[in-house]
C-alpha atoms as a PDB file:
ATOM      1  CA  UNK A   1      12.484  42.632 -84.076  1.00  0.00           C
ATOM      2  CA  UNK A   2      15.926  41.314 -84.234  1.00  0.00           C
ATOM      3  CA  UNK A   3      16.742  38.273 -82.155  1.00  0.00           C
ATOM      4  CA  UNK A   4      18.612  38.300 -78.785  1.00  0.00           C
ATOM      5  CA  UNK A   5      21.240  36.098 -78.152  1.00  0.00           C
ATOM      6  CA  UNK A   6      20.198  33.535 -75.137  1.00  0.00           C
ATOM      7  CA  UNK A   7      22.864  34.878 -71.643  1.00  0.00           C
ATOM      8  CA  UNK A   8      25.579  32.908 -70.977  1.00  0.00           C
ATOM      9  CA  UNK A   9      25.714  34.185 -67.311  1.00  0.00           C
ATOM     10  CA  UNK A  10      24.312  31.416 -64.899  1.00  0.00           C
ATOM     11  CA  UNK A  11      20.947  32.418 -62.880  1.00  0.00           C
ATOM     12  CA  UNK A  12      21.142  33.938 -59.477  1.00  0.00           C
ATOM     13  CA  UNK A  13      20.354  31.469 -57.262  1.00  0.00           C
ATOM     14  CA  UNK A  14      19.195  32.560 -53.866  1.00  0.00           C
ATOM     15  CA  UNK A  15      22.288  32.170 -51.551  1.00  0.00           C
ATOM     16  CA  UNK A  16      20.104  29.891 -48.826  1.00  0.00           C
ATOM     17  CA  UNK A  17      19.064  27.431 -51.652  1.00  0.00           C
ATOM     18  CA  UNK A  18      22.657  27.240 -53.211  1.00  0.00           C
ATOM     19  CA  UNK A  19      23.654  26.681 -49.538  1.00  0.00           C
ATOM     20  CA  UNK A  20      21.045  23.758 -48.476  1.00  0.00           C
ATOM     21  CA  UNK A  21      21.588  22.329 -52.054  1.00  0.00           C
ATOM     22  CA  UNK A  22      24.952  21.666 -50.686  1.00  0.00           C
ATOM     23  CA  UNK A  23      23.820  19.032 -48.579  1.00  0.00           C
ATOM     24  CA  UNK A  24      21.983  16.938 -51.518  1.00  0.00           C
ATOM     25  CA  UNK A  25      24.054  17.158 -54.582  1.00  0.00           C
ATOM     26  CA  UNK A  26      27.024  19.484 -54.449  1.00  0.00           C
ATOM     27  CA  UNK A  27      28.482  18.494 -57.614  1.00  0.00           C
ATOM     28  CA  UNK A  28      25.864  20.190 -59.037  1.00  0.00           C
ATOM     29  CA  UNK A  29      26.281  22.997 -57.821  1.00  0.00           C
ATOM     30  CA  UNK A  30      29.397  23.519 -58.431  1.00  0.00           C
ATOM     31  CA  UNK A  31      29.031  22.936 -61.979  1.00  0.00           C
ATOM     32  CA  UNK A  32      26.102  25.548 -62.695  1.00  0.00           C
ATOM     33  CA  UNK A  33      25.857  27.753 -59.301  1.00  0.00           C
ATOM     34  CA  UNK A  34      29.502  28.196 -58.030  1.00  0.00           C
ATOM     35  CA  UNK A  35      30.415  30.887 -60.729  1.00  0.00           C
ATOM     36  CA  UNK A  36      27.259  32.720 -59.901  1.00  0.00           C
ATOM     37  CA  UNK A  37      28.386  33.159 -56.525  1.00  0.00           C
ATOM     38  CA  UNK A  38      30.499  35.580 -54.864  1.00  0.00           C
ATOM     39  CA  UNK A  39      33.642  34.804 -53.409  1.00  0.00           C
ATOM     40  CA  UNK A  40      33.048  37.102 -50.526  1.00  0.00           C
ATOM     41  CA  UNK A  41      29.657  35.492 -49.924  1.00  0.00           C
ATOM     42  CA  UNK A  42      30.866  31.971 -50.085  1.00  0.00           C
ATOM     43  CA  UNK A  43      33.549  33.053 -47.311  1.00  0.00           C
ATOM     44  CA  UNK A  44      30.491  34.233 -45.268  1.00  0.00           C
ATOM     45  CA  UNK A  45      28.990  30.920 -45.590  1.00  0.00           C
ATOM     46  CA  UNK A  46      32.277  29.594 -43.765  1.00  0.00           C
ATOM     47  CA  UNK A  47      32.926  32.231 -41.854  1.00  0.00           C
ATOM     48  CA  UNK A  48      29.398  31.981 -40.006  1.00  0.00           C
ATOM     49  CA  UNK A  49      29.540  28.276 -39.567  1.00  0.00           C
ATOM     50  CA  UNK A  50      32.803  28.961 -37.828  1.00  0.00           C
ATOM     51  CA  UNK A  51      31.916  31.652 -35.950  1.00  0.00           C
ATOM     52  CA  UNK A  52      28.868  29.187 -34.535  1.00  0.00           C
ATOM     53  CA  UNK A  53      30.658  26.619 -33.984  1.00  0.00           C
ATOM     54  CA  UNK A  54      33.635  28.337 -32.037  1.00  0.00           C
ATOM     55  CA  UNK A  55      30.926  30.291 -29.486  1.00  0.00           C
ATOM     56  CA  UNK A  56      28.890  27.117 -28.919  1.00  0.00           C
ATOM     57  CA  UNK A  57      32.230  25.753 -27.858  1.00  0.00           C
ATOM     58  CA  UNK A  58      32.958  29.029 -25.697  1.00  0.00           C
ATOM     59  CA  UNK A  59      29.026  28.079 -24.399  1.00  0.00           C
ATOM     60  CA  UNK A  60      30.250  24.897 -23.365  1.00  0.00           C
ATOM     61  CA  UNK A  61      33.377  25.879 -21.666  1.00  0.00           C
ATOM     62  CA  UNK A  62      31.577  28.721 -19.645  1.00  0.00           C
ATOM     63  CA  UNK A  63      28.998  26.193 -18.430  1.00  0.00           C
ATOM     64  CA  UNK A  64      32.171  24.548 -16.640  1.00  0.00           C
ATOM     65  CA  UNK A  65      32.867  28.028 -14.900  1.00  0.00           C
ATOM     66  CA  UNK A  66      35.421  28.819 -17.162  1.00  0.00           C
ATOM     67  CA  UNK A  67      35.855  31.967 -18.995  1.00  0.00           C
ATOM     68  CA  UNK A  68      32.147  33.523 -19.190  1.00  0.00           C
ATOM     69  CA  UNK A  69      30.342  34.703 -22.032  1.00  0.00           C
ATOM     70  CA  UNK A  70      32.999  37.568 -23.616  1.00  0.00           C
ATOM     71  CA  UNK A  71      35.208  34.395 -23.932  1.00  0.00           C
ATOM     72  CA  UNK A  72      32.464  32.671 -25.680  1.00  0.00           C
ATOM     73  CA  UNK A  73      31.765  35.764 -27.614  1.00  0.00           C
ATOM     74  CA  UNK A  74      35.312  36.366 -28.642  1.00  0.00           C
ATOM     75  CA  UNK A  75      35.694  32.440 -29.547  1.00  0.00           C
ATOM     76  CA  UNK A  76      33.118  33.260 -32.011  1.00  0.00           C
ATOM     77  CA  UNK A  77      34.747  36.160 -33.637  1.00  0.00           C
ATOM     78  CA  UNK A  78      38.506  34.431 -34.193  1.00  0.00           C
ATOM     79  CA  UNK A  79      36.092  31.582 -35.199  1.00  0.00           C
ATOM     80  CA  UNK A  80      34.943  33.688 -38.142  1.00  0.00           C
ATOM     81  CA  UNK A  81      38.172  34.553 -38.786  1.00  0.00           C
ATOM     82  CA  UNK A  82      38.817  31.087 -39.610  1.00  0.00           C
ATOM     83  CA  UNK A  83      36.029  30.440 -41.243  1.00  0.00           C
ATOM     84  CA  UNK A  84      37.064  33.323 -43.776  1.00  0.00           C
ATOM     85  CA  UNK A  85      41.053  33.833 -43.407  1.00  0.00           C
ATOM     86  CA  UNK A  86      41.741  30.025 -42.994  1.00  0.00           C
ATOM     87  CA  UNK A  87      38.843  29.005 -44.858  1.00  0.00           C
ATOM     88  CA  UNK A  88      40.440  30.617 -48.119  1.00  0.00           C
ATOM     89  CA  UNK A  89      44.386  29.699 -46.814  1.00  0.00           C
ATOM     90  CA  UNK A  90      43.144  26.098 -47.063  1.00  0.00           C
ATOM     91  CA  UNK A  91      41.647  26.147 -50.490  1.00  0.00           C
ATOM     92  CA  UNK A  92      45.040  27.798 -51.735  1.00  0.00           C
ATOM     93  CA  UNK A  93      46.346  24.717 -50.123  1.00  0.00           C
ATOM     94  CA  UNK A  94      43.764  22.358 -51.357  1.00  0.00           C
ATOM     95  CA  UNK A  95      44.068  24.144 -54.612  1.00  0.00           C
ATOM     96  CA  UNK A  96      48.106  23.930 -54.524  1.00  0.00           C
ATOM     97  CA  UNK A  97      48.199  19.882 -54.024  1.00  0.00           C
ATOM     98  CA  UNK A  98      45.654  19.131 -56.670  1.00  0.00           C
ATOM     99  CA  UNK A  99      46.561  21.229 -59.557  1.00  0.00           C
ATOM    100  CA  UNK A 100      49.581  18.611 -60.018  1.00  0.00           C
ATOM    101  CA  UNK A 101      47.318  15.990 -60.773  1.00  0.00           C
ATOM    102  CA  UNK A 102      45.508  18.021 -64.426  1.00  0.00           C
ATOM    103  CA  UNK A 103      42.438  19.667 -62.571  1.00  0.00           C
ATOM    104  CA  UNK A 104      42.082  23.199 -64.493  1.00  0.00           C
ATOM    105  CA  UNK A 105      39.820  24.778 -61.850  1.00  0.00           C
ATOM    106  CA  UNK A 106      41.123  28.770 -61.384  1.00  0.00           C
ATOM    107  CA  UNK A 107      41.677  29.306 -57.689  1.00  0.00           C
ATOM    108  CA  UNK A 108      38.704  31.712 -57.326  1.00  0.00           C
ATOM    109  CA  UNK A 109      36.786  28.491 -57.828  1.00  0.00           C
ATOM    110  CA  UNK A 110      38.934  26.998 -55.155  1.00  0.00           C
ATOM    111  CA  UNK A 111      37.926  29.857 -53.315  1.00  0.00           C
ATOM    112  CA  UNK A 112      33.979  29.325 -53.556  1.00  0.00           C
ATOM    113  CA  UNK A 113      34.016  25.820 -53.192  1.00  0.00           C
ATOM    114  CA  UNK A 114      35.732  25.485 -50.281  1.00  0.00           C
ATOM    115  CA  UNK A 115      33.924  28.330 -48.668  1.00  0.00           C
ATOM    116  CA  UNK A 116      30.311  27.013 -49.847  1.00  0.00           C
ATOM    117  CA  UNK A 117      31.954  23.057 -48.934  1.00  0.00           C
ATOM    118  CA  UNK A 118      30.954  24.845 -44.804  1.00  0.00           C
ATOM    119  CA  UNK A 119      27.328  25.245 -45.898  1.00  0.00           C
ATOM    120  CA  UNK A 120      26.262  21.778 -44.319  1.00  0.00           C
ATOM    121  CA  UNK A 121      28.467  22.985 -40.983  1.00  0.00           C
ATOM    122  CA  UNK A 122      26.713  26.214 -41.048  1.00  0.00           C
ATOM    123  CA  UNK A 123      23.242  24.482 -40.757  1.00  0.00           C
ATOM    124  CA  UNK A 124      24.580  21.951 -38.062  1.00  0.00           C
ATOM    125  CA  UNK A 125      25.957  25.239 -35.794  1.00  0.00           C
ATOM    126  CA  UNK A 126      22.894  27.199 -36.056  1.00  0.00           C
ATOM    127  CA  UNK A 127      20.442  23.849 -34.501  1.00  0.00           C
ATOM    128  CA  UNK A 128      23.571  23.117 -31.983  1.00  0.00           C
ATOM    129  CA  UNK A 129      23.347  26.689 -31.457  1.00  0.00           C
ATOM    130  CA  UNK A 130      19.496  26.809 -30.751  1.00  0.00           C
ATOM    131  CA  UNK A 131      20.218  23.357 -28.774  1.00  0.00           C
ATOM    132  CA  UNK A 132      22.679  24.859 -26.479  1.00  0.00           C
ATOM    133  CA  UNK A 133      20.477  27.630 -25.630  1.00  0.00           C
ATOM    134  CA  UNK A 134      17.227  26.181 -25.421  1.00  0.00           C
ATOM    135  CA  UNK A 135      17.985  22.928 -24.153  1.00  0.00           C
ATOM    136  CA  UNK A 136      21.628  23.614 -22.003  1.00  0.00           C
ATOM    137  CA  UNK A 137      22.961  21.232 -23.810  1.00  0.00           C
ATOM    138  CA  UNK A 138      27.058  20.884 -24.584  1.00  0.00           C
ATOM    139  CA  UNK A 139      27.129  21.056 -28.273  1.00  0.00           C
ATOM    140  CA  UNK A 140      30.476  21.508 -29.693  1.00  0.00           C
ATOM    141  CA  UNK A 141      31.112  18.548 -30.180  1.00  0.00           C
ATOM    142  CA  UNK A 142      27.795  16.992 -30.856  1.00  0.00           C
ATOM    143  CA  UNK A 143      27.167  19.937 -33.538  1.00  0.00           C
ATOM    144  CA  UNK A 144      29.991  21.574 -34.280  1.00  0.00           C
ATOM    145  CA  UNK A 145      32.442  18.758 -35.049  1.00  0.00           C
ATOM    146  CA  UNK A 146      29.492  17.001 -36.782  1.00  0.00           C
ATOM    147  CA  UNK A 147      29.129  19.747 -39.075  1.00  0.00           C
ATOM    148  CA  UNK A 148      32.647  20.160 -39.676  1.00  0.00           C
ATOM    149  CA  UNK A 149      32.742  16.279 -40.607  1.00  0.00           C
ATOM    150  CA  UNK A 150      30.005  16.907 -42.405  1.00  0.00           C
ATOM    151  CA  UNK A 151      31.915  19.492 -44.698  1.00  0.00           C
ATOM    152  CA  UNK A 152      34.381  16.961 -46.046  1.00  0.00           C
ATOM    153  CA  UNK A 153      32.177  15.413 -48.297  1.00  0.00           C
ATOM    154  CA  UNK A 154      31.432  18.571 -50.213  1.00  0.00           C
ATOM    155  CA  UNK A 155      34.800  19.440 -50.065  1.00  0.00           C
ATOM    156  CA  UNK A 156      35.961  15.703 -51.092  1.00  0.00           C
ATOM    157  CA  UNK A 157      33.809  16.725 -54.099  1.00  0.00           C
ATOM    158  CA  UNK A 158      35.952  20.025 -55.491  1.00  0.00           C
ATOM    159  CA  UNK A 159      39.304  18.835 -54.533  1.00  0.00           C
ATOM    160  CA  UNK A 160      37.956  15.678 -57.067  1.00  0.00           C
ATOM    161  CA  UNK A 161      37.147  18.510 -59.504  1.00  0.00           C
ATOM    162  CA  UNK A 162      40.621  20.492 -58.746  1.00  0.00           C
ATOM    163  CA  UNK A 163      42.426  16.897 -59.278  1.00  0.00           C
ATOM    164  CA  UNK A 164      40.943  15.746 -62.830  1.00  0.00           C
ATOM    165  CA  UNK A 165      38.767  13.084 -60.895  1.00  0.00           C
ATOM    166  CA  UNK A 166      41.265  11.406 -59.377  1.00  0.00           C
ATOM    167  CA  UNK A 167      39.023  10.557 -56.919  1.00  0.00           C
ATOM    168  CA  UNK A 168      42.196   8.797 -54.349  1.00  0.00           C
ATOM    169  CA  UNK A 169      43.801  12.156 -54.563  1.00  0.00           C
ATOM    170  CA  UNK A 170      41.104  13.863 -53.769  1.00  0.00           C
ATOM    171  CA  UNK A 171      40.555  11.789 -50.515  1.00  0.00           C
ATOM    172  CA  UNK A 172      44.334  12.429 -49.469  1.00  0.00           C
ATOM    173  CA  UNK A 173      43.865  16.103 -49.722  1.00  0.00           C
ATOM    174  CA  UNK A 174      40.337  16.556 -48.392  1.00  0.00           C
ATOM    175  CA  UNK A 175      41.840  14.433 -45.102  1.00  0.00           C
ATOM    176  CA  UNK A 176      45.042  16.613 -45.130  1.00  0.00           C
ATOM    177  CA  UNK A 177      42.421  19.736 -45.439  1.00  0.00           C
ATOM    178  CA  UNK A 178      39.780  18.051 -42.440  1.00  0.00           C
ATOM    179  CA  UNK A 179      42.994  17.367 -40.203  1.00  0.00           C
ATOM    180  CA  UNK A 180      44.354  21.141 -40.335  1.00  0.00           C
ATOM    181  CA  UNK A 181      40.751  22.442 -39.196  1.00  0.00           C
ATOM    182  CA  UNK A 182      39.769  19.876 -36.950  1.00  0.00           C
ATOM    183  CA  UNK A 183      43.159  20.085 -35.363  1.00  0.00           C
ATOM    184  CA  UNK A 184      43.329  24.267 -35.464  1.00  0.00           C
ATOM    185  CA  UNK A 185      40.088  23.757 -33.477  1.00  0.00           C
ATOM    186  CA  UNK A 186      41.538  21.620 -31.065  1.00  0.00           C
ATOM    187  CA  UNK A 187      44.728  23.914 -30.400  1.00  0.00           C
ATOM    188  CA  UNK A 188      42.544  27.025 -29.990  1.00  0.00           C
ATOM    189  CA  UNK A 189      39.959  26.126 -27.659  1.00  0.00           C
ATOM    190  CA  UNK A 190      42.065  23.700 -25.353  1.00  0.00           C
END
């Protein structure tokens, strides 16, 4: 029997454990599971946390006897629309600023890291989610901003990557990047 050459494709990693391994050591994963992933999928990751995040804020604004629940639901849709739309505008962005400074990332990568970078912002919206219904708790900002903030250190960790390791570039960018979200958040829910 002749000899196989070993696969130079990466493993498929379930999409859960490449998304909870983003809390722990994202470098890593970016380095042997990023590739492996979907772009699409890694755009779901962000879209969802958004999506969370924007109806728990719609939750919170209802309990105030303000819009009701299709305002909360349709928070939740235009916030998965920036989760995947803005998501991927601001690793274009992210992408544009640090290719300057010798980082040879493609912007597909950009793409999936910024988009996986939500994973820890995902997890935070789904347990502010369960919070706000189980417990009536306001959870926006207790959650969702959390998880948001939560999200820059992930991201901190590709724009390095994008920047050649520049690692005061990188912080620049990733609170350029942190400002536009937490700030688009602020404008659309006020």
């Amino acid at each position: 029997m002749a000899a196989t050459a070993p696969s130079t494709l990466p493993a498929r990693i379930p999409l859960w454990r490449t998304t909870l391994s983003m809390f722990t050591n994202p470098q890593a994963v970016f380095q042997s599971q990023l590739t492996a992933v979907p772009a699409p999928l890694c755009l779901l990751v962000s879209g969802l946390a958004f999506a969370l995040f924007y109806l728990q804020t719609g939750l919170d604004l209802g309990k105030r006897d303000l819009p009701g629940i299709a305002h909360a639901l349709d928070l939740g849709a235009l916030g998965f629309a920036v989760g995947t739309l803005g998501v991927g505008l601001l690793a274009v962005g992210g992408w544009v600023l640090a290719r300057p400074f010798g980082g040879s990332q493609p912007l597909g990568w950009a793409v999936r890291a910024f988009g996986l970078a939500y994973s820890p912002a995902l997890l935070y919206a789904l347990l502010g989610l369960c919070a706000n219904l189980l417990l009536g708790w306001n959870t926006s900002l207790a959650f969702g901003v959390t998880g948001v903030l939560w999200a820059l250190g992930p991201m901190l960790v590709a724009i390095r990557e994008m920047a050649g390791q520049r690692t005061g570039v990188a912080v620049f960018i990733a609170t350029i990047c942190g400002a536009f979200t937490l700030a688009g958040w602020a404008l659309i829910v006020r």
